[in-house]
Protein backbone atom coordinates (compact mmCIF):
# COMPACT_ATOMS: atom_id res chain seq x y z
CA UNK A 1 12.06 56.62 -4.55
CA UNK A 2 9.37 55.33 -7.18
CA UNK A 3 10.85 52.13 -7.30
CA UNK A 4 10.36 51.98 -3.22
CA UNK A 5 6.58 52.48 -3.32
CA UNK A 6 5.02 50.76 -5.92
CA UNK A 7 3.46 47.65 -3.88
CA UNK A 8 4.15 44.75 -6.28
CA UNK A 9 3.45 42.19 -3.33
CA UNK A 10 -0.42 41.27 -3.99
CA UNK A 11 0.25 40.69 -7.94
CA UNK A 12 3.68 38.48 -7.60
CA UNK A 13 1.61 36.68 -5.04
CA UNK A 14 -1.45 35.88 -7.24
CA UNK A 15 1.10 34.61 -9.79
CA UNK A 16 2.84 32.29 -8.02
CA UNK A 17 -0.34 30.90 -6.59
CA UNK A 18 -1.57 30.57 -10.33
CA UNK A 19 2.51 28.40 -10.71
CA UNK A 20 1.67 26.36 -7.82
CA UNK A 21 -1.67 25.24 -8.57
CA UNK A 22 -0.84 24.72 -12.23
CA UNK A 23 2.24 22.69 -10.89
CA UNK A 24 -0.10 20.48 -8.91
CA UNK A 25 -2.63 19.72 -11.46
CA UNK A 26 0.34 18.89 -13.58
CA UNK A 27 1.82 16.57 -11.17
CA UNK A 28 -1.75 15.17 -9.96
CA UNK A 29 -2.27 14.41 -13.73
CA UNK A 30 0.56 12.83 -14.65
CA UNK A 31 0.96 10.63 -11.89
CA UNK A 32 -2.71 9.31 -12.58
CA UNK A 33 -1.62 8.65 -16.08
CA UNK A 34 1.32 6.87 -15.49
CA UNK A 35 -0.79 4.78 -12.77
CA UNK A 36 -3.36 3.86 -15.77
CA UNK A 37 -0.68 3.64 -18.33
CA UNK A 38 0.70 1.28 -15.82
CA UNK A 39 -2.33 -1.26 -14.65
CA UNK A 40 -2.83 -1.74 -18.57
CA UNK A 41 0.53 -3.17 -19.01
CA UNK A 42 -0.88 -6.95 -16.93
CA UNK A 43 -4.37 -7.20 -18.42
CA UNK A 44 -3.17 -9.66 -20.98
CA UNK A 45 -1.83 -11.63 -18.02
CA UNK A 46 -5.01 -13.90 -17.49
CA UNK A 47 -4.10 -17.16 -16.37
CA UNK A 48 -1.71 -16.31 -13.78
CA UNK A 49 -4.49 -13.64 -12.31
CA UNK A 50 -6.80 -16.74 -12.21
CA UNK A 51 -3.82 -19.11 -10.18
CA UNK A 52 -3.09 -16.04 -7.92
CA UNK A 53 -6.75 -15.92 -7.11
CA UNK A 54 -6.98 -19.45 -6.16
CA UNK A 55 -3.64 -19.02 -4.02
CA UNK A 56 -5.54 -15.83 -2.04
CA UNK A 57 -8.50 -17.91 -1.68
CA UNK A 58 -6.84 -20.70 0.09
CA UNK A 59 -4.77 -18.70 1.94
CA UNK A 60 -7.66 -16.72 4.02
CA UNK A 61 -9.67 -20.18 4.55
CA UNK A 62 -6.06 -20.89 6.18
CA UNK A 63 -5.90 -17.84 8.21
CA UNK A 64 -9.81 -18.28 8.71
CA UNK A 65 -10.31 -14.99 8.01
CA UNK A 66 -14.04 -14.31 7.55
CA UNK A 67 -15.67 -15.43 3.95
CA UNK A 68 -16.22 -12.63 1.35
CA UNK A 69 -19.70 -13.97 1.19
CA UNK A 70 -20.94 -12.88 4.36
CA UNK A 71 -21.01 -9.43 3.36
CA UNK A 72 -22.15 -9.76 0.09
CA UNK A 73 -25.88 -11.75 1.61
CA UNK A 74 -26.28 -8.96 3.89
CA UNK A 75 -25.74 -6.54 0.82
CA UNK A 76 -28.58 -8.42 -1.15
CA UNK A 77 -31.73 -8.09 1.40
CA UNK A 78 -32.19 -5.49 -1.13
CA UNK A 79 -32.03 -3.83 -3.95
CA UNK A 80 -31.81 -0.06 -2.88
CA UNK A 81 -28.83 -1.22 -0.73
CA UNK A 82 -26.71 -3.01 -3.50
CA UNK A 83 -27.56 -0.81 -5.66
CA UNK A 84 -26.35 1.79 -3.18
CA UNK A 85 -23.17 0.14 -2.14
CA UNK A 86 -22.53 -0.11 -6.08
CA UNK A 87 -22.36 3.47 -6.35
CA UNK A 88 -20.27 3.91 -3.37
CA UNK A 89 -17.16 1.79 -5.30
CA UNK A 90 -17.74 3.79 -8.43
CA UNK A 91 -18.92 7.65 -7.59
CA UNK A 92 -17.12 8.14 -4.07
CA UNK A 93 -13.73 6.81 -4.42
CA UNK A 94 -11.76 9.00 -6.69
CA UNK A 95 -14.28 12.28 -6.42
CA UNK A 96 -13.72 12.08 -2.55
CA UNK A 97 -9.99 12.19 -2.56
CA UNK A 98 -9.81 14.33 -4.95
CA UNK A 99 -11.86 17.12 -2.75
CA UNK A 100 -10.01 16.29 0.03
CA UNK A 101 -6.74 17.09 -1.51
CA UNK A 102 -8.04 20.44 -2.78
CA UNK A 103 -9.70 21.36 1.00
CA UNK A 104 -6.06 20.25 1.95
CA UNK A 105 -4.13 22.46 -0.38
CA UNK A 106 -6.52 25.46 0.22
CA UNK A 107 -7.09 25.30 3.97
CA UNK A 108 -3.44 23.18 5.32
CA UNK A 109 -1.35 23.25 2.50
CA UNK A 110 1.87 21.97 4.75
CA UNK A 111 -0.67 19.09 5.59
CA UNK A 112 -1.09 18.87 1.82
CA UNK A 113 2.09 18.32 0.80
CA UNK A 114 2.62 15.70 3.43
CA UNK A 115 -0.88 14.06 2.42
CA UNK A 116 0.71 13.95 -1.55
CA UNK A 117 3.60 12.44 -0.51
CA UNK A 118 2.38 9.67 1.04
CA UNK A 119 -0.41 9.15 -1.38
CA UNK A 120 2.59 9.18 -3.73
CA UNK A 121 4.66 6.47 -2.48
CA UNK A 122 1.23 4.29 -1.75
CA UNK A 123 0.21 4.99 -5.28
CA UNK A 124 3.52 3.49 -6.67
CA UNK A 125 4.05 0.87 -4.41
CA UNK A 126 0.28 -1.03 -5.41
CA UNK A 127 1.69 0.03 -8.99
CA UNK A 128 4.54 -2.34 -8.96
CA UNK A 129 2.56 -4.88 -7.12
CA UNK A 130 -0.24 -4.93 -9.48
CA UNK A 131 2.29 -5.64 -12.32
CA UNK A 132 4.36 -8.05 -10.13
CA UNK A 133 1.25 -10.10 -8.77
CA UNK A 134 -2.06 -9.85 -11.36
CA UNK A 135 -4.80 -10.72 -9.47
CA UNK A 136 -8.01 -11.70 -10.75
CA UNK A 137 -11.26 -10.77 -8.52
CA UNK A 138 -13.41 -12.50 -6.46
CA UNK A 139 -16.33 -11.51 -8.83
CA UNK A 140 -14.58 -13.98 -11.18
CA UNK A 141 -13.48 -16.65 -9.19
CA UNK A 142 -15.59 -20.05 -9.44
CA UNK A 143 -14.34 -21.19 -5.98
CA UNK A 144 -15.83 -18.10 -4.52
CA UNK A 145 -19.80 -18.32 -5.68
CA UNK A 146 -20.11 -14.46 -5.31
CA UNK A 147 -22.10 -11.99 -7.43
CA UNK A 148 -20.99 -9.36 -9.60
CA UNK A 149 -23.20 -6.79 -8.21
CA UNK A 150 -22.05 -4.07 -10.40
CA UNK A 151 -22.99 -6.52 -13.86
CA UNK A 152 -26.34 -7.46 -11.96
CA UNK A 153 -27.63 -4.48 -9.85
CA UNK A 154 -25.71 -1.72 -11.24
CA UNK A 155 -23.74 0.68 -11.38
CA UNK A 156 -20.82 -0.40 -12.56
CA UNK A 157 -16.56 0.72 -13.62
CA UNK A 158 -15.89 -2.68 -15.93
CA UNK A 159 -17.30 -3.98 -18.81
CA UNK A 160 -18.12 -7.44 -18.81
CA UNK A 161 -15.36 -9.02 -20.36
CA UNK A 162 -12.03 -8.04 -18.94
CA UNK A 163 -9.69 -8.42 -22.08
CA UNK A 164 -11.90 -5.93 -23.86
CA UNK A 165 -11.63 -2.85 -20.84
CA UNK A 166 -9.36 -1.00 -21.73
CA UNK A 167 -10.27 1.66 -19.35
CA UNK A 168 -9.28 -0.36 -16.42
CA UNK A 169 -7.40 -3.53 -15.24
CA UNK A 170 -9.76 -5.74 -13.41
CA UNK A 171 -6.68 -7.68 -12.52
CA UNK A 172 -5.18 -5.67 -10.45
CA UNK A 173 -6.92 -6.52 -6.96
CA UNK A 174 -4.24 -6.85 -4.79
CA UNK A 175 -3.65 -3.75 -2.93
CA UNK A 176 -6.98 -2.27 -2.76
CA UNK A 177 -6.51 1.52 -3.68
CA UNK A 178 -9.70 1.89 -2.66
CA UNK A 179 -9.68 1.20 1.04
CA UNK A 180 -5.76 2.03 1.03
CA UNK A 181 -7.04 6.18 -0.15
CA UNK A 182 -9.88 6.12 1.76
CA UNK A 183 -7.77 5.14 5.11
CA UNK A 184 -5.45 8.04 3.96
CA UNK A 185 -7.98 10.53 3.73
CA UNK A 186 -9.59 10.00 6.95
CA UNK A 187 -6.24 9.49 8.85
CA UNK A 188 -5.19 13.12 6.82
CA UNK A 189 -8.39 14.94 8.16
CA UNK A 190 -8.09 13.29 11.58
CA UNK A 191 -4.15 14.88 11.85
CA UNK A 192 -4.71 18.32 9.81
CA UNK A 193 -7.31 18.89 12.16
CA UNK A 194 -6.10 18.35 15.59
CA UNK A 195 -5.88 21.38 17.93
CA UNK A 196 -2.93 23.66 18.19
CA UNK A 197 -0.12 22.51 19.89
CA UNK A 198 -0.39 19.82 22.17
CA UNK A 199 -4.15 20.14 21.38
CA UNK A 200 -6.02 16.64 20.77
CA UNK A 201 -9.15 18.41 18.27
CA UNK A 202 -12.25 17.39 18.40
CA UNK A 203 -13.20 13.88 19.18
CA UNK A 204 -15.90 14.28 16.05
CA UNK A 205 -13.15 13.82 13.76
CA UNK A 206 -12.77 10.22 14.07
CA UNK A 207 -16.03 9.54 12.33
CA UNK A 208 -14.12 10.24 9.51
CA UNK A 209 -12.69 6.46 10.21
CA UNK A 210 -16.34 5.26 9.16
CA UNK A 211 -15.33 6.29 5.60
CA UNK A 212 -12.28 3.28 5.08
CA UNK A 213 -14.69 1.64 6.81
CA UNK A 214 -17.52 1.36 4.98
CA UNK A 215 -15.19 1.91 2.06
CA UNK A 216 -13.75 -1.60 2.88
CA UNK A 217 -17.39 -3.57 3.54
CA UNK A 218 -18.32 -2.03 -0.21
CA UNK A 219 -15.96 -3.54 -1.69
CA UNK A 220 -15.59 -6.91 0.24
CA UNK A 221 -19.73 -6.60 -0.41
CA UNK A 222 -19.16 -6.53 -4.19
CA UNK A 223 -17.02 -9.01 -4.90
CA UNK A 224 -13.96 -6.57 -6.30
CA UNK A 225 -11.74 -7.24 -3.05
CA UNK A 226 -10.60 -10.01 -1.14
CA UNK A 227 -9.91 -8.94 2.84
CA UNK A 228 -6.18 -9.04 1.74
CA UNK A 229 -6.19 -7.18 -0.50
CA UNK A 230 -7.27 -4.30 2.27
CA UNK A 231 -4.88 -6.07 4.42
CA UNK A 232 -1.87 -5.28 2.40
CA UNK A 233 -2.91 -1.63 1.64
CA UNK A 234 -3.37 -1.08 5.06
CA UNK A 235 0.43 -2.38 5.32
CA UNK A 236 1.42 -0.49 2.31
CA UNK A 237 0.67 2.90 3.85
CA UNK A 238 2.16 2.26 7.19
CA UNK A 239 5.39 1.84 5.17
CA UNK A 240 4.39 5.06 3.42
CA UNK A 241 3.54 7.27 6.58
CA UNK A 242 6.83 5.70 8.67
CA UNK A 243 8.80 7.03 5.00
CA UNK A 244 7.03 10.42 5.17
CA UNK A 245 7.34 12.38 7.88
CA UNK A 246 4.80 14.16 9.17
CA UNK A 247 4.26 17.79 9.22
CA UNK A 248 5.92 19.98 12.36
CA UNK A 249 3.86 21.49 15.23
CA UNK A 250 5.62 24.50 13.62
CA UNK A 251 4.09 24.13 10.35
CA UNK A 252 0.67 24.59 11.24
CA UNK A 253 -1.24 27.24 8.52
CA UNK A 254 -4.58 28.80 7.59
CA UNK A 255 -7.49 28.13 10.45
CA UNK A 256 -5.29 27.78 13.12
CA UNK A 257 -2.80 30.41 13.23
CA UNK A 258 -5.22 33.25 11.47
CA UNK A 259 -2.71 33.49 8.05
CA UNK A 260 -3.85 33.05 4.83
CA UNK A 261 -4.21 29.95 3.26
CA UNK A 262 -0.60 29.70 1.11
CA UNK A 263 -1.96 29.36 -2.06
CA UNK A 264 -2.70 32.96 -2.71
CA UNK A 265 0.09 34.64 -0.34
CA UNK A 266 3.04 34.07 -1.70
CA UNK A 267 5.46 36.71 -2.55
CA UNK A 268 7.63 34.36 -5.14
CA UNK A 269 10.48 34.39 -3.43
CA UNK A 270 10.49 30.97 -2.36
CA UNK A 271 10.80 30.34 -6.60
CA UNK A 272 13.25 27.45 -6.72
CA UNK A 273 13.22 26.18 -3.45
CA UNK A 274 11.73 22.91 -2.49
CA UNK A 275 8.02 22.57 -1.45
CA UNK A 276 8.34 23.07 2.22
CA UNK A 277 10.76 25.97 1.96
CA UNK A 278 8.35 27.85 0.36
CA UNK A 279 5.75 26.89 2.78
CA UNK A 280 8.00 28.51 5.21
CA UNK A 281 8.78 31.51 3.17
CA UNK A 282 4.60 32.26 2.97
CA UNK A 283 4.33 31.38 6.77
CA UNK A 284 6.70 34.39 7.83
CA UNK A 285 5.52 36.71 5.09
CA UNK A 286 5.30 40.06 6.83
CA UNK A 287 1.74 41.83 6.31
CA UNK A 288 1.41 45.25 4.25
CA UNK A 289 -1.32 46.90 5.83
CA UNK A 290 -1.73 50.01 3.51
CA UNK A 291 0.44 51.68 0.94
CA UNK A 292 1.70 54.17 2.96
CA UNK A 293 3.06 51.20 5.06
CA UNK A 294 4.92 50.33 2.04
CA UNK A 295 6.21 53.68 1.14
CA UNK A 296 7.63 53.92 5.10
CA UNK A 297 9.67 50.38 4.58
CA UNK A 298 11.20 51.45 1.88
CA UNK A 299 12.96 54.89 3.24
């Protein structure tokens, strides 16, 4: 009869949140240091970064495709807004995604895992063509005539000379992660908060597009991205969201159908099963309201 009423629910639950979010970090972590491990691998790759620049270059005079140039001048009317757009490329980029996937994982964690997945597959995919296809810059391409606004104005990621960072490969322009994330996060915010079902959401929620957006004239503005290089991130995650599919109708969680969150509510019996399994399982956990509910389940 003991064995019946002693509630172990709320305690297995707290642990296997404490598994899950452990598991993320680990998984957020690693993949990050693979992706730096990875970009270092080209930066002795000079020369062809330098041709592949020129071959860019040429290309969107061909497709007469607006020059970078443009934005930078309106960027340097002043100094507050260079200076401004230079902290934008170095402070907002990794920070923001990073608190969107944690609002995500608290508040729509099957949204989450969707959101990971995608970022995932985008992630590796610029990998591979940032090995396969070095790219130097605009900032350091003669043909251009741009500024480096981050050397100049400040702030700046890179040191001066790229064969001495060794924190980050200034080759590797081509995709942009940069505008690539930043269209993921405001295409994940748009979809995780629509209404219920069939609902449409607020209309508010596209101004989240004006973050890619002024993600992508920052770093046009600065010289550290060619408009193809957004171009083929943009492309990159349309593969990525056509591989991943979306979350159900269904599979809807915390705000909008009154449950708890997922990351604190699980009993640990998903253990084992794959990540939206165990979504389910914490979706259709029934609610304990006192101990004497407990006691009466268990006769």
């Amino acid at each position: 009869m003991t064995a019946h009423t002693t509630p172990a629910g709320p305690a297995a639950g707290r642990r296997a949140a404490r598994r899950r979010l452990i598991r993320e970090l680990l998984l957020v972590a690693g993949f990050f240091t693979v992706y730096k491990a990875g970009r270092l691998l080209s930066t002795d790759r000079t020369g062809e970064a330098f041709r592949n620049a020129d071959r860019i270059w040429d290309a969107e005079r061909l497709l007469h495709l607006p020059g970078e140039g443009a934005v930078q001048r309106l960027l340097l009317h002043g100094d507050a807004l260079v200076t401004t757009a230079n902290t934008y490329y170095a402070a907002v980029h990794f920070p923001a995604t990073v608190l969107f996937l944690v609002w995500l994982y608290i508040r729509r964690p099957a949204h989450y895992l969707w959101t990971r997945r995608v970022l995932a597959v985008l992630t590796g995919a610029a990998l591979v063509l940032h090995l396969a296809y070095p790219l130097a810059p605009p900032r350091m391409l003669p043909a251009a005539r741009l500024i480096d606004t981050g050397q100049v104005y400040g702030p700046t990621v890179y040191r001066a000379a790229p064969d001495t960072d060794t924190l980050a490969n200034q080759f590797a322009a081509m995709p942009s992660l940069h505008f690539g994330w930043a269209l993921m996060l405001a295409i994940g915010v748009i979809v995780a908060t629509r209404g219920g079902k069939g609902g449409k959401g607020s209309p508010w929620r596209l101004l989240w597009l004006l973050h890619p957006l002024v993600t992508l004239l920052v770093i046009v503005g600065t010289a550290n991205h060619y408009w193809l290089d957004a171009i083929v991130a943009a492309a990159l995650l349309g593969i990525a969201l056509l591989l991943v599919p979306r979350p159900r109708a269904g599979d809807r969680d915390g705000a909008d159908t009154g449950t708890d969150t997922g990351a604190g509510t699980d009993t640990g019996a998903g253990e084992g099963a794959d990540d939206a399994e165990a979504e389910r399982a914490v979706r259709g956990l029934p609610r304990q309201k006192s101990t004497a509910g407990a006691v009466g389940a268990g006769k």
